[in-house]
Protein backbone atom coordinates (compact mmCIF):
# COMPACT_ATOMS: atom_id res chain seq x y z
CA UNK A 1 -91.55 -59.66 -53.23
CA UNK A 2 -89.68 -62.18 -51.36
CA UNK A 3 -90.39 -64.16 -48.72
CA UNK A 4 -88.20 -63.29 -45.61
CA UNK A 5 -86.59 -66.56 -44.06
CA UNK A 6 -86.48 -65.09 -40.25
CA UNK A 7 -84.08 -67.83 -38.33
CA UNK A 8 -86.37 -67.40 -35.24
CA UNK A 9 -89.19 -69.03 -37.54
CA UNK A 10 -86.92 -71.78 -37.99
CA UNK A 11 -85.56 -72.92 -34.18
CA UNK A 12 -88.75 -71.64 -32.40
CA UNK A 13 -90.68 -75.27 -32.18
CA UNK A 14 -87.18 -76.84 -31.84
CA UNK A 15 -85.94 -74.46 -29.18
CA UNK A 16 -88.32 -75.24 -27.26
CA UNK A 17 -88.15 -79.16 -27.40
CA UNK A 18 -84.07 -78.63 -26.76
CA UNK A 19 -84.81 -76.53 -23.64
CA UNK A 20 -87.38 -79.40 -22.07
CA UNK A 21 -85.02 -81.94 -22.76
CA UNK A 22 -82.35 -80.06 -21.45
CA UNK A 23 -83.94 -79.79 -18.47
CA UNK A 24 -84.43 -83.60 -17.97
CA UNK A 25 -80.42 -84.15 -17.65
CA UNK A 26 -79.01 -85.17 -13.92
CA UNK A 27 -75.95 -82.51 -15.34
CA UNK A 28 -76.46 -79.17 -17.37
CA UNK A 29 -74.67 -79.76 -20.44
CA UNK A 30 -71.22 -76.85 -20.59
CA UNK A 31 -69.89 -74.91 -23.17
CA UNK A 32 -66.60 -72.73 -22.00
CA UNK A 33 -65.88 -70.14 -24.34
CA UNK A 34 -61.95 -69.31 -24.77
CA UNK A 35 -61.38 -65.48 -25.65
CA UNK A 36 -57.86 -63.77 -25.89
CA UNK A 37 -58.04 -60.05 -25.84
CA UNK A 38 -61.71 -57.58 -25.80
CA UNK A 39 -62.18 -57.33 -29.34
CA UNK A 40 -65.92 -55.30 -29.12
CA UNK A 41 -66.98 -57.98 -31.31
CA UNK A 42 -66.04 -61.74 -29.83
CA UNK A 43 -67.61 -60.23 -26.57
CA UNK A 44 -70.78 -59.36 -28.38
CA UNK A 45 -70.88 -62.98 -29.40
CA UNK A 46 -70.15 -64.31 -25.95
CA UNK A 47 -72.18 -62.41 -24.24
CA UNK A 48 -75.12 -63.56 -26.25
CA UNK A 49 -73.85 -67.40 -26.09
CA UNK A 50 -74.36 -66.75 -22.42
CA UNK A 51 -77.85 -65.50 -22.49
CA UNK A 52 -78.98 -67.29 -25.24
CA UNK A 53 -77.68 -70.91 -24.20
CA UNK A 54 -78.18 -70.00 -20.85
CA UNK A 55 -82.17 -69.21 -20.90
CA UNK A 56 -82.39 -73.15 -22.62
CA UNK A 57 -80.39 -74.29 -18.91
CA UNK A 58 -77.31 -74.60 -20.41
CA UNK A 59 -73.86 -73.85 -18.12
CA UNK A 60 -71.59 -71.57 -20.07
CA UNK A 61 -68.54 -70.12 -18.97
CA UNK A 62 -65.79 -67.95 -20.34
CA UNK A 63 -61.75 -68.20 -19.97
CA UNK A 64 -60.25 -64.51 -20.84
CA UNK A 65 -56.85 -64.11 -21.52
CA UNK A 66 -54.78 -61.28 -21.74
CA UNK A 67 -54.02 -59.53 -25.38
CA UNK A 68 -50.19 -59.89 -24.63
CA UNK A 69 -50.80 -64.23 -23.49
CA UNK A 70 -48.09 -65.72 -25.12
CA UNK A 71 -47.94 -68.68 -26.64
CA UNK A 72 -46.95 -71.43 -23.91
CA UNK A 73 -49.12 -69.87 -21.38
CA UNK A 74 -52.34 -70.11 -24.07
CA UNK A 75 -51.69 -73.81 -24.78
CA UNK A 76 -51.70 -74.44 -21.07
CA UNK A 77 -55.30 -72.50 -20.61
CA UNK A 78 -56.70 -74.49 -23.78
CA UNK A 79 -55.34 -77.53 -22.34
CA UNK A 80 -57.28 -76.88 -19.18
CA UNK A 81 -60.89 -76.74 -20.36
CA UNK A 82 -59.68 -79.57 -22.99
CA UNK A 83 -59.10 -81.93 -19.87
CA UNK A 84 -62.07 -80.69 -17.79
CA UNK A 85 -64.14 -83.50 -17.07
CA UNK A 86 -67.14 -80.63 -16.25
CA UNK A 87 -66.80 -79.17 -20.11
CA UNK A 88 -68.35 -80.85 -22.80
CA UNK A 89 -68.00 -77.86 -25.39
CA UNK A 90 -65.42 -75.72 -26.23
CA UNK A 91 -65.91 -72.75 -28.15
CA UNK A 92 -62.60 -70.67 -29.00
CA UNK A 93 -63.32 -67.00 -30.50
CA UNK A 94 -61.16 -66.04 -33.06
CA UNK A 95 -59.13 -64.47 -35.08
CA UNK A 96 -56.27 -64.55 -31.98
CA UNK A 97 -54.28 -62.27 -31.79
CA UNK A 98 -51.49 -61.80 -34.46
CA UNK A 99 -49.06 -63.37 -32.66
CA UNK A 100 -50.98 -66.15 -31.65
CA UNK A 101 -51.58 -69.80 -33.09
CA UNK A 102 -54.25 -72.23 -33.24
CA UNK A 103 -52.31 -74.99 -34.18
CA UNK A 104 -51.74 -76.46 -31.10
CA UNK A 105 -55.27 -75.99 -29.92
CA UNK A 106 -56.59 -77.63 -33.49
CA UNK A 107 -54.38 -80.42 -32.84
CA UNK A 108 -55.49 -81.38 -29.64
CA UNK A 109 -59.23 -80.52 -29.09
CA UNK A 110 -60.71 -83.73 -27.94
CA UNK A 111 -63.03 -84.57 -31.10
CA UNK A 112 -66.00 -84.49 -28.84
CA UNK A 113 -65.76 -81.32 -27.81
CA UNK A 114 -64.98 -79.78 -30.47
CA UNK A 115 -68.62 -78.16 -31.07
CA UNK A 116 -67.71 -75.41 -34.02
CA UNK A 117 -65.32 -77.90 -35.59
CA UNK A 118 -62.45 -76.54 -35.83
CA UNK A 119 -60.30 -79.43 -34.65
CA UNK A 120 -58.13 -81.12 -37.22
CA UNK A 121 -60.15 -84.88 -36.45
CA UNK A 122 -63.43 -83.33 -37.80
CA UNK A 123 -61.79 -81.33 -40.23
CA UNK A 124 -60.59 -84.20 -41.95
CA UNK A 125 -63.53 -86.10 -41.58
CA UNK A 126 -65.71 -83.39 -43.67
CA UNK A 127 -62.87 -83.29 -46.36
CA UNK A 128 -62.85 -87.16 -46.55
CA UNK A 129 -66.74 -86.96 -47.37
CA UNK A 130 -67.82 -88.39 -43.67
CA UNK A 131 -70.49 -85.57 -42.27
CA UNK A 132 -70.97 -87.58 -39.45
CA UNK A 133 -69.52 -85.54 -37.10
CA UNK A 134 -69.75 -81.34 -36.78
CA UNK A 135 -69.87 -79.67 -39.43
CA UNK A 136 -69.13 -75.58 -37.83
CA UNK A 137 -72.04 -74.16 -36.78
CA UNK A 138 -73.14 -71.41 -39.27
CA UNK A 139 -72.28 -73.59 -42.42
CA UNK A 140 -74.62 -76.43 -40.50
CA UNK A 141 -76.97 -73.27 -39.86
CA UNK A 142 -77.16 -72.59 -43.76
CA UNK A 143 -78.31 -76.13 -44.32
CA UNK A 144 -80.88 -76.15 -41.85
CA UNK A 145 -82.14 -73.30 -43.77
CA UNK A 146 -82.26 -74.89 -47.15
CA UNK A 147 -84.01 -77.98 -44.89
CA UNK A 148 -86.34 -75.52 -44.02
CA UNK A 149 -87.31 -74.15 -47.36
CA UNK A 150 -87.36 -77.61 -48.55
CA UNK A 151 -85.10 -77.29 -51.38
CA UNK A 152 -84.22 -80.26 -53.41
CA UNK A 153 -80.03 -79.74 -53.84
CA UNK A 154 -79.76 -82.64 -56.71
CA UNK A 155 -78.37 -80.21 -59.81
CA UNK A 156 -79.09 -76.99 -58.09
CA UNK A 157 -76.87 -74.69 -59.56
CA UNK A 158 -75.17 -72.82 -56.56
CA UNK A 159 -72.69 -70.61 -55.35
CA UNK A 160 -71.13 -70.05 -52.72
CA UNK A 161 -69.56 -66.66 -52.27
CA UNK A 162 -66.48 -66.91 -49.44
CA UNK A 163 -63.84 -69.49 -49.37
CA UNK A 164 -63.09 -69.59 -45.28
CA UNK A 165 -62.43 -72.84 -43.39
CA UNK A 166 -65.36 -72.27 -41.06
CA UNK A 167 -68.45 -71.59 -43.82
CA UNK A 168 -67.55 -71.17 -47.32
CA UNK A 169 -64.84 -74.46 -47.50
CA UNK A 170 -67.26 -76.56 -45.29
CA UNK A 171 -70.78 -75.76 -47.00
CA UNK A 172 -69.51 -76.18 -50.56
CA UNK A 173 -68.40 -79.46 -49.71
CA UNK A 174 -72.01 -80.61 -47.95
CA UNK A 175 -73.62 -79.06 -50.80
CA UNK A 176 -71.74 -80.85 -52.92
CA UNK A 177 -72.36 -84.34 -51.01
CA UNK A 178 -76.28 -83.32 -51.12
CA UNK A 179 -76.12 -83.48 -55.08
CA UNK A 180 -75.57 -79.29 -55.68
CA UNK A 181 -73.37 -77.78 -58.26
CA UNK A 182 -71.76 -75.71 -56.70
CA UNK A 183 -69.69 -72.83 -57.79
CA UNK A 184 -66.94 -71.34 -55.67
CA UNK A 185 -66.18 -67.26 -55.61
CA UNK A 186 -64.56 -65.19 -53.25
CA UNK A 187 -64.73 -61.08 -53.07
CA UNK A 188 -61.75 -60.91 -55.70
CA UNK A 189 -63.36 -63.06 -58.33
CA UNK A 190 -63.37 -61.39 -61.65
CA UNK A 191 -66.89 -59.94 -62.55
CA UNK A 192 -69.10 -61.54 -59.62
CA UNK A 193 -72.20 -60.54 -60.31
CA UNK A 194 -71.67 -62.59 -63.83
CA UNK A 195 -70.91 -65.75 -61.42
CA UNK A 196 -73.93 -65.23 -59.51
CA UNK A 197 -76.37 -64.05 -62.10
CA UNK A 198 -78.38 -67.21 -63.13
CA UNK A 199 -77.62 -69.28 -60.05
CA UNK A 200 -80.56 -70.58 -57.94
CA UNK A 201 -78.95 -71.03 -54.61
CA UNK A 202 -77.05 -67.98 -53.58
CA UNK A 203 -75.03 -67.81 -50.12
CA UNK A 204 -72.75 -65.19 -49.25
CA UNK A 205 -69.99 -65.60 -46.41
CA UNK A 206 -67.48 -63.06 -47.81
CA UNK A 207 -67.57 -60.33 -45.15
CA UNK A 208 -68.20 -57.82 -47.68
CA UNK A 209 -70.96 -55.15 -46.31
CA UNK A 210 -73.75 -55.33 -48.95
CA UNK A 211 -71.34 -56.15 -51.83
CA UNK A 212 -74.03 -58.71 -53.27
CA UNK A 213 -76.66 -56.15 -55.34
CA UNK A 214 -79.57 -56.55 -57.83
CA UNK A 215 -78.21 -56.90 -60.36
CA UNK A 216 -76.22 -60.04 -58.87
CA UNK A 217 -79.28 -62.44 -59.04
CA UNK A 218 -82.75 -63.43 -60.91
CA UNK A 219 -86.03 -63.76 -59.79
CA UNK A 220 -86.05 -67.23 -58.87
CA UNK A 221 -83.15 -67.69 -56.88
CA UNK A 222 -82.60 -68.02 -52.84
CA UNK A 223 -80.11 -65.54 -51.07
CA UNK A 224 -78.72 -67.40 -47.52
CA UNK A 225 -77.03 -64.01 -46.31
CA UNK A 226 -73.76 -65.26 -44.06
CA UNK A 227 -72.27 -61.86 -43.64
CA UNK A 228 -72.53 -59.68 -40.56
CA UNK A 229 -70.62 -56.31 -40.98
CA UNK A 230 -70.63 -52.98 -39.45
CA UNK A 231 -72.11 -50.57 -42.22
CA UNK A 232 -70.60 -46.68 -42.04
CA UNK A 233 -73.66 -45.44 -40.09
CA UNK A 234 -72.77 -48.07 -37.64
CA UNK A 235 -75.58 -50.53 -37.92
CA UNK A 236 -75.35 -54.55 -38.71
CA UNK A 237 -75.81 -55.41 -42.23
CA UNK A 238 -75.32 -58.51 -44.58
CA UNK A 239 -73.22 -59.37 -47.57
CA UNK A 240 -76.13 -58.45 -49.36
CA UNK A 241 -78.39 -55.28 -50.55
CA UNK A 242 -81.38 -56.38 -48.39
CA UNK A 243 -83.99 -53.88 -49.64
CA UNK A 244 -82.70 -53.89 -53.13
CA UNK A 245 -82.39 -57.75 -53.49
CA UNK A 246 -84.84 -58.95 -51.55
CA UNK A 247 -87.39 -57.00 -54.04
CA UNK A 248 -86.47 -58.99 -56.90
CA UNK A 249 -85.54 -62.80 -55.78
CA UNK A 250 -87.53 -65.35 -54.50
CA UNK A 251 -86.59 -65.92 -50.72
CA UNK A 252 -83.52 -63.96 -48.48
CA UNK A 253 -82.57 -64.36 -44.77
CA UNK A 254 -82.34 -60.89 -43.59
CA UNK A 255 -79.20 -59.06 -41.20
CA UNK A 256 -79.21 -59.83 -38.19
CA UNK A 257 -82.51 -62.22 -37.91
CA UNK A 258 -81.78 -64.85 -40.00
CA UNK A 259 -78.29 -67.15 -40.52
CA UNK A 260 -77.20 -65.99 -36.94
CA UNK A 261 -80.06 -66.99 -35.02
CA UNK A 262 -80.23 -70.58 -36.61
CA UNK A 263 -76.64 -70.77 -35.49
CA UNK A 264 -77.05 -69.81 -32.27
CA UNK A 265 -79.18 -72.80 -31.97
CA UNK A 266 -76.75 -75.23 -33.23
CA UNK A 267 -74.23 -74.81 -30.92
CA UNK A 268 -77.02 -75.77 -28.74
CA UNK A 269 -77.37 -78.76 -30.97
CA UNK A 270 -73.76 -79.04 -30.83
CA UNK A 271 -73.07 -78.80 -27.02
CA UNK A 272 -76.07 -80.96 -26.37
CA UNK A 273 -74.45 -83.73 -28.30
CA UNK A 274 -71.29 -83.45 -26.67
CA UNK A 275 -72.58 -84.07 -23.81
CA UNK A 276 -74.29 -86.77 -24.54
CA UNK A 277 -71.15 -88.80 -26.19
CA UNK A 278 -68.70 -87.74 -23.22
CA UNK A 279 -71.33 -89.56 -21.31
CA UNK A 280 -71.89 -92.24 -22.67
């Protein structure tokens, strides 16, 4: 049986260091959140950034825009909270809408703020090898993790199931920098469960509701379970076949409970750090 990797395990000691020191600052640290539209889903996630950032005395504040915001009127609101001397994170929920772009917003996020690093300056950064700066919060999640658990990376054979700009891109290169070898799949690879089969270091970011089975994995490996999807009987499930994997591999961070808690907490981390280089 495996042993279940709850994120609240993880943060607990650490949340509660954050919150005192948080509490010690002549300014509570602010993250605004940028939203375009009422997707049921980015307002699930802001309304917990609000409660959960707000009980460690955090300020957090949304800007919601209109489905139908074109473009010149978004890049006016993002250049708003970009300027505001009072915001030291920014937080923008996507996808936008179809006929939205990011590009202008990517462009021109101050570098500091950018806590979920999606700005082109830390972008780069991570694909020059410099991890100096943000890495986005969940991939940065998934390495606390593997902190956590104490694994040593150096020749770990790994893969990394997803290929997106904000987990699967990022995290394959930090593995990578940490000494892993680290495969790359995506849902469409040919014959995934081959891919996966004798790996030791499993994480799945695909958005693929239990897609990752048994059969995918040995007994030794670790699962780090990215996914959060809506299953048909309408609860929240992984990438991964919780009961089915987690009864043959070594460790697995269960849906929800595990990867999105610890990330939760970093863009704690994150805003927390803004704050602290916008004033220095």
């Amino acid at each position: 049986m495996a042993t279940i990797v709850k994120g609240k395990d993880i943060v607990q000691a650490k949340r509660k260091e954050l919150t005192a020191h948080v509490a010690q600052l002549a300014q509570k640290p602010n993250l605004t959140i940028i939203r375009v539209g009422e997707d049921a889903g980015q307002l699930y996630y802001e309304q917990a950034c609000h409660r959960i950032l707000g009980n460690m005395g955090f300020e957090v504040a949304s800007v919601s825009l209109p489905i139908d915001t074109d473009q010149a009127t978004f890049n006016q609101a993002f250049d708003q909270v970009n300027n505001d001397h009072g915001v030291h994170g920014i937080l923008l929920l996507k996808p936008l809408p179809s006929h939205l772009s990011d590009d202008y917003a990517s462009q021109t996020i101050r570098a500091e703020k950018d806590v979920d690093c999606f700005g082109e300056k830390n972008m780069v950064k991570i694909y020059q090898g410099d991890f100096s700066s943000y890495l986005p919060c969940t991939a940065q999640a998934c390495l606390d993790i593997i902190d956590a658990l104490e694994l040593d990376l150096k020749g770990m054979r790994t893969v990394v199931a997803g290929y997106s700009l904000v987990v699967g891109k990022p995290l394959a290169l930090a593995l990578m920098d940490r000494g892993a070898t680290v495969k790359i799949c995506r849902s469409t690879t040919k014959d995934l469960a081959r891919e996966c089969r004798d790996q030791e270091l499993v994480i799945s970011a695909m958005g693929q509701a239990q897609m990752i089975q048994a059969d995918f994995v040995n007994e030794q490996a670790v699962v780090i379970d990215v996914g959060i999807n809506e299953a048909a009987d309408g609860k929240i499930v992984g990438d991964v076949a919780f009961d089915a994997v987690q009864s043959k591999v070594k460790a697995i961070t269960p849906v929800p409970g595990g990867v999105g808690t610890v990330t939760n907490f970093v863009l704690a981390q994150h805003v927390l750090r803004a704050y602290q280089l916008l004033n220095k």
